[in-house]
Each structure stands twice: as structure tokens, then as C-alpha cells.
N, C-alpha and C. Protein backbone atom coordinates (compact mmCIF):
# COMPACT_ATOMS: atom_id res chain seq x y z
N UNK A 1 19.69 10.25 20.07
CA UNK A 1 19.99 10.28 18.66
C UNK A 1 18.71 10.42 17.84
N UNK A 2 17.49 9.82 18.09
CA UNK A 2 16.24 9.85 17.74
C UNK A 2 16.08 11.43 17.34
N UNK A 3 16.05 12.03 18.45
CA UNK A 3 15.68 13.66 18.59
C UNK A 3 16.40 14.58 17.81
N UNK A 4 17.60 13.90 17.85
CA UNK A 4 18.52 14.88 16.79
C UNK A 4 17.67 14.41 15.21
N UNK A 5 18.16 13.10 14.94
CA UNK A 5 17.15 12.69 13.20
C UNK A 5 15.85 13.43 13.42
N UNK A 6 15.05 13.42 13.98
CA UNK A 6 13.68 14.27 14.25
C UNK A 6 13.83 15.41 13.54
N UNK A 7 14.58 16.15 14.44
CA UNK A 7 14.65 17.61 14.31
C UNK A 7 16.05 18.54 12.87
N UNK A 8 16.73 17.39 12.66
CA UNK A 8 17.29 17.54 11.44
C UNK A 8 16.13 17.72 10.26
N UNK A 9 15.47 17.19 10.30
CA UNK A 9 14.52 16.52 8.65
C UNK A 9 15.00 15.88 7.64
N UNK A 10 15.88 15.15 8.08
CA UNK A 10 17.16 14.25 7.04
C UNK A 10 15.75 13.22 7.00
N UNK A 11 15.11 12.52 7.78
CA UNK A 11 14.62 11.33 7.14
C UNK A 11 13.00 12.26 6.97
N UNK A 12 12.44 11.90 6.22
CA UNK A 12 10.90 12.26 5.50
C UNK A 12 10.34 11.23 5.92
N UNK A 13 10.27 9.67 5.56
CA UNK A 13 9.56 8.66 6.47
C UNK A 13 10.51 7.57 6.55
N UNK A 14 9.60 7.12 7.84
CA UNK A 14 10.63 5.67 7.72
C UNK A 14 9.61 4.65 8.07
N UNK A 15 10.40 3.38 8.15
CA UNK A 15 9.48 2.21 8.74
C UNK A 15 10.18 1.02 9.71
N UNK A 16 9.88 0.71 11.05
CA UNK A 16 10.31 0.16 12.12
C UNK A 16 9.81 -0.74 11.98
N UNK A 17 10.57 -2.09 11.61
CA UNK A 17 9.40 -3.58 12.11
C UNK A 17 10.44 -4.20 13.31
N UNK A 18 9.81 -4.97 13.67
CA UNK A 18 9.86 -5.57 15.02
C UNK A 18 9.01 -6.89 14.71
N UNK A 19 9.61 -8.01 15.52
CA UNK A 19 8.68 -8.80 15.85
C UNK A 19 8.00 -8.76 17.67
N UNK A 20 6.75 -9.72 17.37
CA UNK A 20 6.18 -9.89 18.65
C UNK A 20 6.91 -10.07 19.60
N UNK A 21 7.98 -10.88 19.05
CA UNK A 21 8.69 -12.10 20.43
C UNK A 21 10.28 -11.93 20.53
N UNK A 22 10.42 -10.35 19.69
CA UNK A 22 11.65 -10.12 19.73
C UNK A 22 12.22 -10.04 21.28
N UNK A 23 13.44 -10.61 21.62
CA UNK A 23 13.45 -10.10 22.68
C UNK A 23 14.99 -9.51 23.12
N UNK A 24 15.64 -8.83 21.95
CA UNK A 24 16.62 -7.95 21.44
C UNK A 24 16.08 -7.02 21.75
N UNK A 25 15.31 -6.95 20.96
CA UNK A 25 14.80 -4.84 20.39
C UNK A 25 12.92 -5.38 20.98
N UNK A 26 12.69 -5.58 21.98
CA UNK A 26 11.63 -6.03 22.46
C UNK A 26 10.59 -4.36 21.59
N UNK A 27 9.15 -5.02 20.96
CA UNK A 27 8.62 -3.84 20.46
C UNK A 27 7.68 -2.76 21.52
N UNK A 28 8.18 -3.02 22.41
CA UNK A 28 7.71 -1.37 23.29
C UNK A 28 9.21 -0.67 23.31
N UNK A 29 10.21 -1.11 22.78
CA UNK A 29 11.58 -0.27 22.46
C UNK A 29 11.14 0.53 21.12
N UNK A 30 10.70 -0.11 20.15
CA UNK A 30 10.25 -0.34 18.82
C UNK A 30 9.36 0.97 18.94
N UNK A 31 8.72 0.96 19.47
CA UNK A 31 7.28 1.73 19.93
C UNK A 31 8.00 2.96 20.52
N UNK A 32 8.62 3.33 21.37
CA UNK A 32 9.58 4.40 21.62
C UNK A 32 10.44 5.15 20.81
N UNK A 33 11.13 4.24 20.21
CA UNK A 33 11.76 4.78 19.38
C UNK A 33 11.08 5.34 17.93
N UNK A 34 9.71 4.94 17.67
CA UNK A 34 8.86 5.66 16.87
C UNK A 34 8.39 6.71 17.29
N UNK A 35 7.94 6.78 18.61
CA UNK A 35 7.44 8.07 18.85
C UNK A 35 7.90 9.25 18.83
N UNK A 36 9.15 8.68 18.90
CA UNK A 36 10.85 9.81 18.95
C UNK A 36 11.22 10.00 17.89
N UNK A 37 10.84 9.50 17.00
CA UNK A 37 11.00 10.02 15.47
C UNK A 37 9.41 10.78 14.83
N UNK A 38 8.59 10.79 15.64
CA UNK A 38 7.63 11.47 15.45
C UNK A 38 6.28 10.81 14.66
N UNK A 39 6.00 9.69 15.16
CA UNK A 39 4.67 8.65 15.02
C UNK A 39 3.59 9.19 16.33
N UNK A 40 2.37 8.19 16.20
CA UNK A 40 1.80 8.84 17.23
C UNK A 40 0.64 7.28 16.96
N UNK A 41 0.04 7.16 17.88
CA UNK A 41 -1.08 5.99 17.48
C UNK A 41 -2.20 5.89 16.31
N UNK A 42 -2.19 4.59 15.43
CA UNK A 42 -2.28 4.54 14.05
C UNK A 42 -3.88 4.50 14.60
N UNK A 43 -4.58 4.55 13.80
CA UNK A 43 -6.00 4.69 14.15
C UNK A 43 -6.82 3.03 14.06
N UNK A 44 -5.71 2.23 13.05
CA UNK A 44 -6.30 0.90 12.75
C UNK A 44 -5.75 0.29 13.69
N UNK A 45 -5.03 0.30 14.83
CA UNK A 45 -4.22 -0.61 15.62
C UNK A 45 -3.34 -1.51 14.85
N UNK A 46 -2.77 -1.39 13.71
CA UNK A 46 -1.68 -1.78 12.92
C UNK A 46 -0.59 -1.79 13.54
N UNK A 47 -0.08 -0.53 13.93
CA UNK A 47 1.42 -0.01 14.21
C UNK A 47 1.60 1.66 14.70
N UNK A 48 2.27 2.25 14.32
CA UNK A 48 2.21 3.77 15.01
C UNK A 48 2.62 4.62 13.36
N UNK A 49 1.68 5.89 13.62
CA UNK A 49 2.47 6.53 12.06
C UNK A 49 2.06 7.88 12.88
N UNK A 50 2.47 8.84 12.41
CA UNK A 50 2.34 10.28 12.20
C UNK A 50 1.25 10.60 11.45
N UNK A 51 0.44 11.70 11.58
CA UNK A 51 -0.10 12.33 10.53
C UNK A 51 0.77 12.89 9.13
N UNK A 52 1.84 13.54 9.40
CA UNK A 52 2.50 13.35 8.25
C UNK A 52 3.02 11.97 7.57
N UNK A 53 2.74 10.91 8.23
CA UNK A 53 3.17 9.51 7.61
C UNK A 53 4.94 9.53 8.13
N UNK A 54 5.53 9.97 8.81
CA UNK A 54 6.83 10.36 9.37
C UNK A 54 7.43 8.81 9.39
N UNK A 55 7.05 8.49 10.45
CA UNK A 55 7.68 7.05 10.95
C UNK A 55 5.95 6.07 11.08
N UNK A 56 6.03 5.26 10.96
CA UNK A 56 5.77 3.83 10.69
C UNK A 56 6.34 2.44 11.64
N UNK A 57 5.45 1.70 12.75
CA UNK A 57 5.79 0.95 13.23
C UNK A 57 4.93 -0.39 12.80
N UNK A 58 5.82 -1.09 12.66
CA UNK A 58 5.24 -2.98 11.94
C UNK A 58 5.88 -3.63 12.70
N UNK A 59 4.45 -4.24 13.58
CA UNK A 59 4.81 -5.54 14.34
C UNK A 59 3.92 -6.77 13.76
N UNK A 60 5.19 -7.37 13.62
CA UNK A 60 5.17 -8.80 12.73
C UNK A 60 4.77 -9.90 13.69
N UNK A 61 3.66 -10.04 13.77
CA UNK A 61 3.18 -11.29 14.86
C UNK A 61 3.69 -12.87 14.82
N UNK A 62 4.70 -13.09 15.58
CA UNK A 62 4.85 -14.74 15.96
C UNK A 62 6.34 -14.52 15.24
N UNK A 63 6.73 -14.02 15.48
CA UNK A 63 8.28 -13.38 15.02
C UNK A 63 9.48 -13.18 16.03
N UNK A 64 10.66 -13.31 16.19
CA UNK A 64 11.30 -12.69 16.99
C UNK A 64 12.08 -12.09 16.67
N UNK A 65 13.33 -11.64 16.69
CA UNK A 65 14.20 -11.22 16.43
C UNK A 65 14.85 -10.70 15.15
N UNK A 66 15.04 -11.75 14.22
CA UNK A 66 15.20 -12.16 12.90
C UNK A 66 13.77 -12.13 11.91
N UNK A 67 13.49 -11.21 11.90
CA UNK A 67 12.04 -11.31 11.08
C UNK A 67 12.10 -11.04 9.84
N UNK A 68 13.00 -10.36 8.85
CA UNK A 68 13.29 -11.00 8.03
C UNK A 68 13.49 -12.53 7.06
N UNK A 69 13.87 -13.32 8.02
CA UNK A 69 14.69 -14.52 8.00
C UNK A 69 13.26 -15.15 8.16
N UNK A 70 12.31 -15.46 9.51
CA UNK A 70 11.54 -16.15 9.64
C UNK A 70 10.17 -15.99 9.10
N UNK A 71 10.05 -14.58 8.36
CA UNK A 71 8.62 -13.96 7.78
C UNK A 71 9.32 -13.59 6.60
N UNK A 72 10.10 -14.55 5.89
CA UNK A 72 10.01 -14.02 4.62
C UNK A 72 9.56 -13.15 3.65
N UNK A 73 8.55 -13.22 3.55
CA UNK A 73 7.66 -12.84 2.29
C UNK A 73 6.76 -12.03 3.27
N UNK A 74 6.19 -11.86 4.24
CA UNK A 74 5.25 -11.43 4.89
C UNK A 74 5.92 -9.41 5.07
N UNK A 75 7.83 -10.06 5.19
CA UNK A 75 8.22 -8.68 5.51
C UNK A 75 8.55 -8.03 4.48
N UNK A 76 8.97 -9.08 3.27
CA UNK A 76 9.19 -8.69 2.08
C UNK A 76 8.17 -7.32 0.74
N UNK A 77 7.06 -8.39 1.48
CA UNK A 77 5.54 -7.80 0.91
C UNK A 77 5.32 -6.33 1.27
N UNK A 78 5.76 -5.94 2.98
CA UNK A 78 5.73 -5.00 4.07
C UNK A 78 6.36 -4.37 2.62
N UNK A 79 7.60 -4.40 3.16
CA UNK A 79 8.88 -3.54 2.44
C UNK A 79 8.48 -3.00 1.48
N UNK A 80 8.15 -4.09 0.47
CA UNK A 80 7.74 -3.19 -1.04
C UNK A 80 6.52 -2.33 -0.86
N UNK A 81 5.72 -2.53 -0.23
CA UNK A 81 4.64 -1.53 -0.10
C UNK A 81 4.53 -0.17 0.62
N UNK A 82 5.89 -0.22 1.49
CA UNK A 82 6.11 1.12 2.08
C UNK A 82 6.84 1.56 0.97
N UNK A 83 8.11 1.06 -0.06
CA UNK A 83 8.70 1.67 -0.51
C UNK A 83 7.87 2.08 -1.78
N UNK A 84 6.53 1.49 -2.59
CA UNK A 84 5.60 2.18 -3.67
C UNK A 84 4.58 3.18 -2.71
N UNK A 85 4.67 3.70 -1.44
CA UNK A 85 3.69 4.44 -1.12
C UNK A 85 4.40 6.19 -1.58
């Protein structure tokens, strides 16, 4: 399904968070499924982005599953700043 959204161009960017300790959507799933939307390794060791800025991976350290819920504000902060870029 990745490959199809890819190659459509329906999404322009996105952003994947994950926590560390997820162990649902463990983030080397996280990490796959970015690359498949067309990320590639971020140069700061942050997360994964594209040169076009495509997809975006945020791993939320000391987090699991629910990272929303347990990083409040940490993901909140995330959020708004991908969505003013």
C-alpha cells in the first residue's frame, strides 16, 4: 500500500512518529514504512526525510506505543512544527 501512496503523489509530505519502546508498530517497522514512502537517512540522526522533505520519521525516546498520551507536549510541539513548515 506504501508503494501505491508513493507513486500516486496524493501525499506531498508526511510525518511518522513512533516511540522507542513501541512494541505494536516497533520503529524499524516505522523506519520501513518511511522508506516506502520515500525518506532516506536524515543527515542529523533525528529520524529519516527525503530530499524532497517527502516523509519524515520521529522517534520519541522513552515512549511506547501511545505517544501521544505519554509525551504530551513533546509530540504536540512535533506536530505543530511539521504542520508551520
Amino acid at each position: 500500500m506504501a508503494r501505491r501512496i508513493r507513486s500516486s503523489g496524493a501525499v506531498k509530505r508526511c510525518r511518522i512518529v513512533v516511540g522507542s519502546r513501541d512494541k505494536m508498530s516497533h520503529p524499524t517497522q516505522a523506519l520501513r514504512l518511511a522508506e516506502m514512502l520515500g525518506g532516506d537517512d536524515d543527515d542529523d540522526d533525528d529520524g529519516v526525510t527525503s530530499e524532497a522533505g517527502r516523509c519524515v520519521l520521529k522517534v520519541m525516546e522513552g515512549c511506547g506505543h501511545a505517544v501521544p498520551m505519554e509525551a504530551m507536549r513533546l509530540w504536540r510541539g512535533d506536530v505543530l512544527g511539521f504542520l508551520d513548515e
